[in-house]
PDB file of N, CA and C in Angstrom:
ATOM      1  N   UNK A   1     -12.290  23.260  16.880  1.00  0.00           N
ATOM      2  CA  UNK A   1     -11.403  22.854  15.813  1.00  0.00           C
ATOM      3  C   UNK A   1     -10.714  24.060  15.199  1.00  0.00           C
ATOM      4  N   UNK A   2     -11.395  25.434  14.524  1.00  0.00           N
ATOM      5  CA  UNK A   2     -10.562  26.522  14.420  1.00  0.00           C
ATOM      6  C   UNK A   2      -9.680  27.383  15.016  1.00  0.00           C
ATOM      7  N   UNK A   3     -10.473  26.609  16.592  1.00  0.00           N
ATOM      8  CA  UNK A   3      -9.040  27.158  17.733  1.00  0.00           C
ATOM      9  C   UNK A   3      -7.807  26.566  17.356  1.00  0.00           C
ATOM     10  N   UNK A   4      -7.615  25.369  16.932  1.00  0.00           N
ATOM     11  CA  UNK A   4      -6.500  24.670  17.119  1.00  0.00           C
ATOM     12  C   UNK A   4      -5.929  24.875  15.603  1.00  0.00           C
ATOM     13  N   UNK A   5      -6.443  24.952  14.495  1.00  0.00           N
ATOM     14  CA  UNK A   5      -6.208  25.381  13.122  1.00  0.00           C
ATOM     15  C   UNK A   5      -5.654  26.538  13.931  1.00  0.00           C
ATOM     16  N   UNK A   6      -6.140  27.625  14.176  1.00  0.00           N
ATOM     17  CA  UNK A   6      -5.388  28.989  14.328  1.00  0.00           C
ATOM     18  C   UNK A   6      -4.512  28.942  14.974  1.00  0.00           C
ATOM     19  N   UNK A   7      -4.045  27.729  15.723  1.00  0.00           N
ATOM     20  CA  UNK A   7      -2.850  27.898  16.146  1.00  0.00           C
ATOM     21  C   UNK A   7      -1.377  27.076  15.337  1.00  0.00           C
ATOM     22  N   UNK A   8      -1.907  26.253  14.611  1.00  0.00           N
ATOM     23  CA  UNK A   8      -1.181  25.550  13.099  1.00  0.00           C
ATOM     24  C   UNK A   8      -1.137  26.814  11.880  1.00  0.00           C
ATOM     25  N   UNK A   9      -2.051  27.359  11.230  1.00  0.00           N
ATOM     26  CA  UNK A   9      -2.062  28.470  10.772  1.00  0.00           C
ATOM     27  C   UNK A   9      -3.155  29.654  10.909  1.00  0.00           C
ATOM     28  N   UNK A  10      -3.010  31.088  11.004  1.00  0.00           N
ATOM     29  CA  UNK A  10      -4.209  31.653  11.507  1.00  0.00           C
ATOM     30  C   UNK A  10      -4.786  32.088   9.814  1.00  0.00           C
ATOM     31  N   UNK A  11      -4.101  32.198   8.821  1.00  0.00           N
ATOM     32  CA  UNK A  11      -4.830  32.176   7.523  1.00  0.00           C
ATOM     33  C   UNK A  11      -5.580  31.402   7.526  1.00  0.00           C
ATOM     34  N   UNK A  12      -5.286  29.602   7.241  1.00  0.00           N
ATOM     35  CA  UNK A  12      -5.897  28.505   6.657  1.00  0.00           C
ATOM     36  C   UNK A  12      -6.908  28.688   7.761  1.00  0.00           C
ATOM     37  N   UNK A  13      -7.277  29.145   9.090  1.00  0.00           N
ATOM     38  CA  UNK A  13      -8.111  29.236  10.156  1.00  0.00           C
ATOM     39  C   UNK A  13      -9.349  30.159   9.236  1.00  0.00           C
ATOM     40  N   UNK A  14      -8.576  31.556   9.106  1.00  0.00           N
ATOM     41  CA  UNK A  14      -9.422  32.808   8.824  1.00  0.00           C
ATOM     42  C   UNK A  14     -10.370  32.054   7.235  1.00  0.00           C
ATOM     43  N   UNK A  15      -9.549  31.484   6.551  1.00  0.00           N
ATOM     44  CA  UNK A  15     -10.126  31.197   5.454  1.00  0.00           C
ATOM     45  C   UNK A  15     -11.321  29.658   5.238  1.00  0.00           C
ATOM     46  N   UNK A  16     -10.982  28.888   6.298  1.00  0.00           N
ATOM     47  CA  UNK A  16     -11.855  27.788   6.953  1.00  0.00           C
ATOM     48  C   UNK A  16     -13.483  28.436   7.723  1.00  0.00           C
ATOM     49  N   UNK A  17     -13.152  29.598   8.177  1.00  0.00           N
ATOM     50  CA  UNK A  17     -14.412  29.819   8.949  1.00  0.00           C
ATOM     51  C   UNK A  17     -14.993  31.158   8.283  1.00  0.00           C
ATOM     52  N   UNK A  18     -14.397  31.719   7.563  1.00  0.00           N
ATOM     53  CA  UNK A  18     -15.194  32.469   6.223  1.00  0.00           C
ATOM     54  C   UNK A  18     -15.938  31.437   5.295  1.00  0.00           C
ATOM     55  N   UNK A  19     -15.140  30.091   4.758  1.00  0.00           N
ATOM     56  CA  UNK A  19     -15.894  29.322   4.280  1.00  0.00           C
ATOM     57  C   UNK A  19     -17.108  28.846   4.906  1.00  0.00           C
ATOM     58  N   UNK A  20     -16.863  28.069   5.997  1.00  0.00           N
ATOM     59  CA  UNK A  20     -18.138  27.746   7.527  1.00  0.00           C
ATOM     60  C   UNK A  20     -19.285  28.891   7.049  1.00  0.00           C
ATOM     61  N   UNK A  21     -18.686  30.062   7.109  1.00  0.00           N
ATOM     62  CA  UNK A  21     -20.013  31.112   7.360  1.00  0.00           C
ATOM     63  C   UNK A  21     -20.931  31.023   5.940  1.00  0.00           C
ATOM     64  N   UNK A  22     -20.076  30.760   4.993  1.00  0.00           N
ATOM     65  CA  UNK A  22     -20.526  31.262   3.645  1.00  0.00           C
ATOM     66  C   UNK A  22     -21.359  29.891   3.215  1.00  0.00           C
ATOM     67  N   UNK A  23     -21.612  28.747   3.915  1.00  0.00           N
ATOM     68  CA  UNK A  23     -22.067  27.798   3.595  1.00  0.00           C
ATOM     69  C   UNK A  23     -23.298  28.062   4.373  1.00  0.00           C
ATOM     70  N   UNK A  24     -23.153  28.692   5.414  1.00  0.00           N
ATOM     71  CA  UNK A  24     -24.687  28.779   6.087  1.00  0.00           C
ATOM     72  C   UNK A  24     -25.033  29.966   5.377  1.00  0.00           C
ATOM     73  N   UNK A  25     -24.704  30.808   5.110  1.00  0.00           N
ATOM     74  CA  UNK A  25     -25.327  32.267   4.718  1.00  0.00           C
ATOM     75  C   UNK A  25     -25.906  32.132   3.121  1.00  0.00           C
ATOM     76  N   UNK A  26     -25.519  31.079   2.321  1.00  0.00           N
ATOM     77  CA  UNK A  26     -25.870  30.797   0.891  1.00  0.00           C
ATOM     78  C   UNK A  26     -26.770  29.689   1.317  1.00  0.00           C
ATOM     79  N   UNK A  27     -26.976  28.688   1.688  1.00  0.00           N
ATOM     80  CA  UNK A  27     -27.980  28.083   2.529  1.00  0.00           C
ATOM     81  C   UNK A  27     -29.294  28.883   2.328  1.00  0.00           C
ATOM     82  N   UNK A  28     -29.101  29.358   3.742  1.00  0.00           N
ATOM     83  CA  UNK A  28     -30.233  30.521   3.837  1.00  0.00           C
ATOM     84  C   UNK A  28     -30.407  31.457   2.724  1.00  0.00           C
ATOM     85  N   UNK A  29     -29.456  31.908   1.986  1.00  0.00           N
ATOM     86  CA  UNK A  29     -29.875  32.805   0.691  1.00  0.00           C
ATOM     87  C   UNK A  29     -31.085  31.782  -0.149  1.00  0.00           C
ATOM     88  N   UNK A  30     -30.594  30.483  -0.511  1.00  0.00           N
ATOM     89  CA  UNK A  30     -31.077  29.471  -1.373  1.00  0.00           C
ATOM     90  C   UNK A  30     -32.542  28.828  -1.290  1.00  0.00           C
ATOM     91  N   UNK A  31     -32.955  29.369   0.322  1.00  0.00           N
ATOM     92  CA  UNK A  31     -34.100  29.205   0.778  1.00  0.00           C
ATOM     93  C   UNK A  31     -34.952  29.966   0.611  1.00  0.00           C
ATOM     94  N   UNK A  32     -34.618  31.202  -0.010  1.00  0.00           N
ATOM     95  CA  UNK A  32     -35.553  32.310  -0.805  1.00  0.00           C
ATOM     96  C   UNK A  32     -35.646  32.554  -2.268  1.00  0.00           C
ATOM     97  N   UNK A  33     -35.150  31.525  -2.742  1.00  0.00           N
ATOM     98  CA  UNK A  33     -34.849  31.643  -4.354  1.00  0.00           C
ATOM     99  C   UNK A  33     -35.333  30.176  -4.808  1.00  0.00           C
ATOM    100  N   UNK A  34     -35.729  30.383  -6.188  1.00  0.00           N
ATOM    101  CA  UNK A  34     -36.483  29.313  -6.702  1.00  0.00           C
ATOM    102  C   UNK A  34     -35.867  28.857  -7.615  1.00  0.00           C
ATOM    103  N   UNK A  35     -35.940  27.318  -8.229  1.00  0.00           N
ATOM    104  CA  UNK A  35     -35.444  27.127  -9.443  1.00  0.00           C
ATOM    105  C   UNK A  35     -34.053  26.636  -9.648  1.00  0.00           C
ATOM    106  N   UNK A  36     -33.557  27.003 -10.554  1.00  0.00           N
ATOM    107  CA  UNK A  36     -32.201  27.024 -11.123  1.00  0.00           C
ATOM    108  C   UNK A  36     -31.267  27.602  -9.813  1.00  0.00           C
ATOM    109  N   UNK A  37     -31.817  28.797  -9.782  1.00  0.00           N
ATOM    110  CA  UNK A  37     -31.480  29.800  -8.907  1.00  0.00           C
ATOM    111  C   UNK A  37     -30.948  29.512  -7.421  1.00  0.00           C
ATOM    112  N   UNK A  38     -32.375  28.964  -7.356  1.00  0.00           N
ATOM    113  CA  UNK A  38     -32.061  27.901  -6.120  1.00  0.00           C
ATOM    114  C   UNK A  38     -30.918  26.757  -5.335  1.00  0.00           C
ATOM    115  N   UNK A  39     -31.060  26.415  -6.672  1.00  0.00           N
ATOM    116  CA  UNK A  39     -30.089  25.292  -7.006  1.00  0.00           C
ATOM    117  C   UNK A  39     -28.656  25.130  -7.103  1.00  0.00           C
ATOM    118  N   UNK A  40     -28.394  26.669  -7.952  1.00  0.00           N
ATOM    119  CA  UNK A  40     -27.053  27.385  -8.129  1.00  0.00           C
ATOM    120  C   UNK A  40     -26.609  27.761  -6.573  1.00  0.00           C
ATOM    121  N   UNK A  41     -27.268  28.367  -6.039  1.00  0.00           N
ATOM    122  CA  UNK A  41     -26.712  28.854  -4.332  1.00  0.00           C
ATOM    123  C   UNK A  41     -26.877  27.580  -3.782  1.00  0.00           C
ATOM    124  N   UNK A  42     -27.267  26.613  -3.522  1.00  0.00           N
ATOM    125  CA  UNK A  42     -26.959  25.669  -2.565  1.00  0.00           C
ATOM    126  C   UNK A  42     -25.536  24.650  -2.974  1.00  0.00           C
ATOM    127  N   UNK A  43     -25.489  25.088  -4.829  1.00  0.00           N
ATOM    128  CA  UNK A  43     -24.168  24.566  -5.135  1.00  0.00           C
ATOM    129  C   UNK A  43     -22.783  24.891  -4.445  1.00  0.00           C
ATOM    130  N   UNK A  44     -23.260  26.417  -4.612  1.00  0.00           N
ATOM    131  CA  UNK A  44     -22.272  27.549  -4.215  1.00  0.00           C
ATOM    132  C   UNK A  44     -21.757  27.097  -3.015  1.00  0.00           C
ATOM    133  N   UNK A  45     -22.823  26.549  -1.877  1.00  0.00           N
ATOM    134  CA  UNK A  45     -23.007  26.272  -0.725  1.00  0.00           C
ATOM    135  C   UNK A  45     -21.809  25.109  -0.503  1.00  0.00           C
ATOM    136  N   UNK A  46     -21.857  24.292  -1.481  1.00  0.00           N
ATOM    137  CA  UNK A  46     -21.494  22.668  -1.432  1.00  0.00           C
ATOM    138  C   UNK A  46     -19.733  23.137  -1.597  1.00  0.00           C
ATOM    139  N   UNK A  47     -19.777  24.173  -2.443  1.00  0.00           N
ATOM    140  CA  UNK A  47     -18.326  24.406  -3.174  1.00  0.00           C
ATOM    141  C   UNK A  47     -17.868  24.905  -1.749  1.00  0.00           C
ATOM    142  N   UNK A  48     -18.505  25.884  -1.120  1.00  0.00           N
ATOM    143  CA  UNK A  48     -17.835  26.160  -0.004  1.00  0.00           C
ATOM    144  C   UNK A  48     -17.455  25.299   1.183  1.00  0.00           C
ATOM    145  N   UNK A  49     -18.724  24.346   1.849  1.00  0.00           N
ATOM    146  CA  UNK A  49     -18.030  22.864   2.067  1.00  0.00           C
ATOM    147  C   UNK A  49     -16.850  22.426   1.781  1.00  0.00           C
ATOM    148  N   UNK A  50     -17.076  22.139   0.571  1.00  0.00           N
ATOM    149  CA  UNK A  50     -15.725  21.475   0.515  1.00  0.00           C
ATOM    150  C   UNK A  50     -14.117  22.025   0.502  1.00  0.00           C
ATOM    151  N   UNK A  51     -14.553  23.456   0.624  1.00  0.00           N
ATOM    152  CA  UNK A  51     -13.294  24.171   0.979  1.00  0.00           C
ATOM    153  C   UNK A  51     -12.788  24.363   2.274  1.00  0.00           C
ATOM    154  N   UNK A  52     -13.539  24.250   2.819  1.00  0.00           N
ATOM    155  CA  UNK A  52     -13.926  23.650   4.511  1.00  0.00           C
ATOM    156  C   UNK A  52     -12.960  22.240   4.649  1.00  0.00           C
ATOM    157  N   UNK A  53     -13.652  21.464   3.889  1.00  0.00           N
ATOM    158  CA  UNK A  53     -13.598  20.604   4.060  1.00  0.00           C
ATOM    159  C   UNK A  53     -11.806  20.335   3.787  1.00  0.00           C
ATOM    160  N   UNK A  54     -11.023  20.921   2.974  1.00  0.00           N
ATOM    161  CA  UNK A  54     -10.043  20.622   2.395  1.00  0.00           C
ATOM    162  C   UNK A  54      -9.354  21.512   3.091  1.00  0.00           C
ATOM    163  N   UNK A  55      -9.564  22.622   3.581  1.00  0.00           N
ATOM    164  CA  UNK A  55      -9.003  23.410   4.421  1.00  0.00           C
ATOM    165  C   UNK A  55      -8.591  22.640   6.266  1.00  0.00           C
ATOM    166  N   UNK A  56      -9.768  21.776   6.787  1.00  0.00           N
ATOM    167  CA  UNK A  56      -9.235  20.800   7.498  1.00  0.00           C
ATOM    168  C   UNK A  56      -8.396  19.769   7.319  1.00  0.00           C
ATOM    169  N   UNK A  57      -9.024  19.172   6.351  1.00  0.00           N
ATOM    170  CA  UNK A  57      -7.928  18.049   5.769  1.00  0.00           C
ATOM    171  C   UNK A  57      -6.032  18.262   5.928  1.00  0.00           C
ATOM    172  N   UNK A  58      -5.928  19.734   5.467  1.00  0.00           N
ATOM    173  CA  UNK A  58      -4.619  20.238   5.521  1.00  0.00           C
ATOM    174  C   UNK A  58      -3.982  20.453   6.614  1.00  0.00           C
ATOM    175  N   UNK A  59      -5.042  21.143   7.239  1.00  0.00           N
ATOM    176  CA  UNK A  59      -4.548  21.066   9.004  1.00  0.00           C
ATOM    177  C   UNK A  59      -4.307  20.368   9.891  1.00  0.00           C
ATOM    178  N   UNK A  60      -5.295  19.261   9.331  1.00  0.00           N
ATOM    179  CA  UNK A  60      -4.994  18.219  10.812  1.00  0.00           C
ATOM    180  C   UNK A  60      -3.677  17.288  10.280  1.00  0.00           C
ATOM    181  N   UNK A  61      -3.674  17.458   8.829  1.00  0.00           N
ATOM    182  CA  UNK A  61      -2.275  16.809   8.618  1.00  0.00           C
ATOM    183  C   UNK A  61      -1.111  17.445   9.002  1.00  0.00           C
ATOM    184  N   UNK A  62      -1.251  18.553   9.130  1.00  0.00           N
ATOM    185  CA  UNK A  62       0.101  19.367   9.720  1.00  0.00           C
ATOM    186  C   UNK A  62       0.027  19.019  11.561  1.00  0.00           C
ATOM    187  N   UNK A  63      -1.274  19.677  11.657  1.00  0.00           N
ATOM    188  CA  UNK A  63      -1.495  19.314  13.191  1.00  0.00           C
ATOM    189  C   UNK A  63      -1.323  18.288  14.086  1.00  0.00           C
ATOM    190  N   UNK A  64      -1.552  16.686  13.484  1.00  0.00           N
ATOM    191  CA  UNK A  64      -1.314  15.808  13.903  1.00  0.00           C
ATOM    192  C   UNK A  64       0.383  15.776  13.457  1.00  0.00           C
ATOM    193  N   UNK A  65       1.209  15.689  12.363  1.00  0.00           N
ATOM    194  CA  UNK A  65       2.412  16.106  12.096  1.00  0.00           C
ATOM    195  C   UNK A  65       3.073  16.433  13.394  1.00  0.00           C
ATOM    196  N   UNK A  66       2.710  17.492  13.885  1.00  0.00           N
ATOM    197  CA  UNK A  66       3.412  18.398  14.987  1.00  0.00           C
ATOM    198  C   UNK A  66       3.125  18.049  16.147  1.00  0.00           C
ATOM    199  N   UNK A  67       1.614  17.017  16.628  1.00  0.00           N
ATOM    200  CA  UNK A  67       1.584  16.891  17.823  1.00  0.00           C
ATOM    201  C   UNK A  67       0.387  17.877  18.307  1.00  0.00           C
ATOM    202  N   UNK A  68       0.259  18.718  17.609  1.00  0.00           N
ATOM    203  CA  UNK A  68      -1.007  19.573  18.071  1.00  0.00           C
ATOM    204  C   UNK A  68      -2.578  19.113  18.268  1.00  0.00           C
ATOM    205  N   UNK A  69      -2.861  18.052  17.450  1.00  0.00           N
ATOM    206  CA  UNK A  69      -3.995  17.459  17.414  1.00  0.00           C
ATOM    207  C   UNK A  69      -4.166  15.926  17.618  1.00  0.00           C
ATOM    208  N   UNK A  70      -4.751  15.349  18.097  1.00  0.00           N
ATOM    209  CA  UNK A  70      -5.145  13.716  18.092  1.00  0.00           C
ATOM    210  C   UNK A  70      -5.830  13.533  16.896  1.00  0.00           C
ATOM    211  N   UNK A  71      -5.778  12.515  16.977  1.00  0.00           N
ATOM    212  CA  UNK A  71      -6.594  11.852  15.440  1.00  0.00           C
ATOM    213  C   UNK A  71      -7.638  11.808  15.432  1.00  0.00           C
ATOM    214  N   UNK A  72      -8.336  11.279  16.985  1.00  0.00           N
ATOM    215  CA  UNK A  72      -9.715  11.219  17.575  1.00  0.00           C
ATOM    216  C   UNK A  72     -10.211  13.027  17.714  1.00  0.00           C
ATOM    217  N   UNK A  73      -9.763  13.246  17.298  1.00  0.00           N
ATOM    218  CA  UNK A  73     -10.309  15.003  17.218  1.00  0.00           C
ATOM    219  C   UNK A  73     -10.187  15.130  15.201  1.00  0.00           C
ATOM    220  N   UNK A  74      -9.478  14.921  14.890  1.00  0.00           N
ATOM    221  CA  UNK A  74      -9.510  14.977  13.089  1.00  0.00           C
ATOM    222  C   UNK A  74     -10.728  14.068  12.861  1.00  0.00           C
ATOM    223  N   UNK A  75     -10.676  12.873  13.463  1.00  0.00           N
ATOM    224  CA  UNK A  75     -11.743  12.539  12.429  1.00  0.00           C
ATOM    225  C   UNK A  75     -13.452  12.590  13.448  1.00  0.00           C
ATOM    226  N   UNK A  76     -13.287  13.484  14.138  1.00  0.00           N
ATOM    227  CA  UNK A  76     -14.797  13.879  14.441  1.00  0.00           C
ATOM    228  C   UNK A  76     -14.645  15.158  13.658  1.00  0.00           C
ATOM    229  N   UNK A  77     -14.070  16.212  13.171  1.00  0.00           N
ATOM    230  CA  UNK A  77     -13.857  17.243  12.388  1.00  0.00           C
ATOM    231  C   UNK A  77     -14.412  16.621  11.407  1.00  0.00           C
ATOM    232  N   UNK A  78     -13.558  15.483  10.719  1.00  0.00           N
ATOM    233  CA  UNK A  78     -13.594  15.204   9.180  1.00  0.00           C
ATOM    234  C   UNK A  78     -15.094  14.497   9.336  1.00  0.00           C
ATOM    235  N   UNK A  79     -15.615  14.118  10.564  1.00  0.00           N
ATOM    236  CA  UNK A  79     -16.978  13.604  10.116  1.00  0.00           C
ATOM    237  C   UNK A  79     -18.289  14.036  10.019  1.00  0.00           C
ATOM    238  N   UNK A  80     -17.843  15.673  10.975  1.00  0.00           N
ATOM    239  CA  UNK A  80     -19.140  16.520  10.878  1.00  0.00           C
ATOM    240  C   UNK A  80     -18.730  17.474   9.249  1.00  0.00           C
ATOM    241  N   UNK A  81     -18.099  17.436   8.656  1.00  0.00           N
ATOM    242  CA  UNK A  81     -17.522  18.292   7.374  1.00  0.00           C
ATOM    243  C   UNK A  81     -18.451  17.150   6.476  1.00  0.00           C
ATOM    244  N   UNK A  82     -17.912  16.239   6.485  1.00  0.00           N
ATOM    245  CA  UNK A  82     -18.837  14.836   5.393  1.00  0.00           C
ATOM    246  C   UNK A  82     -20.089  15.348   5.431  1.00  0.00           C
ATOM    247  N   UNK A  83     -20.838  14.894   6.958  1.00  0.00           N
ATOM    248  CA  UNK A  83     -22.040  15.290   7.295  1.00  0.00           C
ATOM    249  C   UNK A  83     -22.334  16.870   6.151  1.00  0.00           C
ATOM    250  N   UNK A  84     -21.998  17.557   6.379  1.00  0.00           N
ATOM    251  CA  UNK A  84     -22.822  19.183   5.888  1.00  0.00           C
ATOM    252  C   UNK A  84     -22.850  19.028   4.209  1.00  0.00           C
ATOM    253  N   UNK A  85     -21.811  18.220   3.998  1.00  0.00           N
ATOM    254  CA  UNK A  85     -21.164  18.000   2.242  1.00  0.00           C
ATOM    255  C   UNK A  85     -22.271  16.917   1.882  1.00  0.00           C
ATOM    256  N   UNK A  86     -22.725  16.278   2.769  1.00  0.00           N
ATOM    257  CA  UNK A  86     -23.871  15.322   2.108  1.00  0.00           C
ATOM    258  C   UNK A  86     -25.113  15.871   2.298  1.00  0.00           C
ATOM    259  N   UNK A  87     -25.065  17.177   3.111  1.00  0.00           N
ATOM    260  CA  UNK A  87     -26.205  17.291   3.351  1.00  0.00           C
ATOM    261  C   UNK A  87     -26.647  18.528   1.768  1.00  0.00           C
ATOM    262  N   UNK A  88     -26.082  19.371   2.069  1.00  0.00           N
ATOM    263  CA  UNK A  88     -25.172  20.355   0.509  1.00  0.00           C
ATOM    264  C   UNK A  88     -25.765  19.769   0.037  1.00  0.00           C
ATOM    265  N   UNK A  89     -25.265  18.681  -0.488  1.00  0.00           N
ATOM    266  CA  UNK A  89     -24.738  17.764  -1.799  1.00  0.00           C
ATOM    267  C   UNK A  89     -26.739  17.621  -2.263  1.00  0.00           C
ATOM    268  N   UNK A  90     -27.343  16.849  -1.135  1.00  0.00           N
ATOM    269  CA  UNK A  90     -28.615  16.533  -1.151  1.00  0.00           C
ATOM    270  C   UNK A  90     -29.423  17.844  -1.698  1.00  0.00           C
ATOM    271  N   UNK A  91     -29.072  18.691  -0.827  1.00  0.00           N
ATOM    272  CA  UNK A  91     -29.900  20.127  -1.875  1.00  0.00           C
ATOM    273  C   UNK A  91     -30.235  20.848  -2.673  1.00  0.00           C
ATOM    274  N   UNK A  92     -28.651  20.303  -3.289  1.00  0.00           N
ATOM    275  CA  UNK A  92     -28.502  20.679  -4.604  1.00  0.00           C
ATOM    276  C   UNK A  92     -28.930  20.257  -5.670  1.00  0.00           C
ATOM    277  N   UNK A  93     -29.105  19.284  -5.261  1.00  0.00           N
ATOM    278  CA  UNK A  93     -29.865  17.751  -6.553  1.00  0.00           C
ATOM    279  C   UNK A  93     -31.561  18.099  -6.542  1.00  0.00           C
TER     280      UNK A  93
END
C-alpha cells in the first residue's frame, strides 16, 4: 500500500510509514511503563493510527481518482488500519 501512496505522493507516503513505525515503537515503549504512563503511550500510539489512518484515507481518494488504485485494495488498507485503531483503542482503556 505505501508503494502505491509513494507513487500518488512520496510525502503523504514518508509521513504514513513514520506514523506505521511510531505506532509499533510506542506500543512496545508502553509495554514497559506502568500506569497513567502506560496508558498515555498507547494513546500516543492510537493518535498515531489514526494518522495512518487519515493519511490513507487521502490517498486512496486521490488514487482511486486517478486510476492508480482499485477499491478492493482501499478497503483491505482501510480494514487492516480499523483493525490496529481498535486494537490501540482497546489498550488504552
Amino acid at each position: 500500500m505505501l508503494k502505491r501512496l509513494a507513487a500518488v505522493d512520496p510525502k503523504l507516503e514518508d509521513q504514513a510509514r513514520r506514523a506505521a513505525i511510531s505506532v509499533s515503537l510506542n506500543i512496545a515503549e508502553a509495554r514497559q511503563r506502568a500506569g497513567r504512563d502506560q496508558r498515555n503511550r498507547y494513546r500516543i500510539s492510537l493518535g498515531s493510527a489514526a494518522e495512518v489512518g487519515a493519511a490513507i484515507d487521502v490517498a486512496i481518494e486521490v488514487a482511486v481518482a486517478l486510476g492508480y488504485l482499485a477499491d478492493a485494495d482501499a478497503t483491505d488498507a482501510l480494514a487492516l488500519i480499523d483493525r490496529v485503531r481498535a486494537t490501540t483503542w482497546r489498550l488504552s482503556r
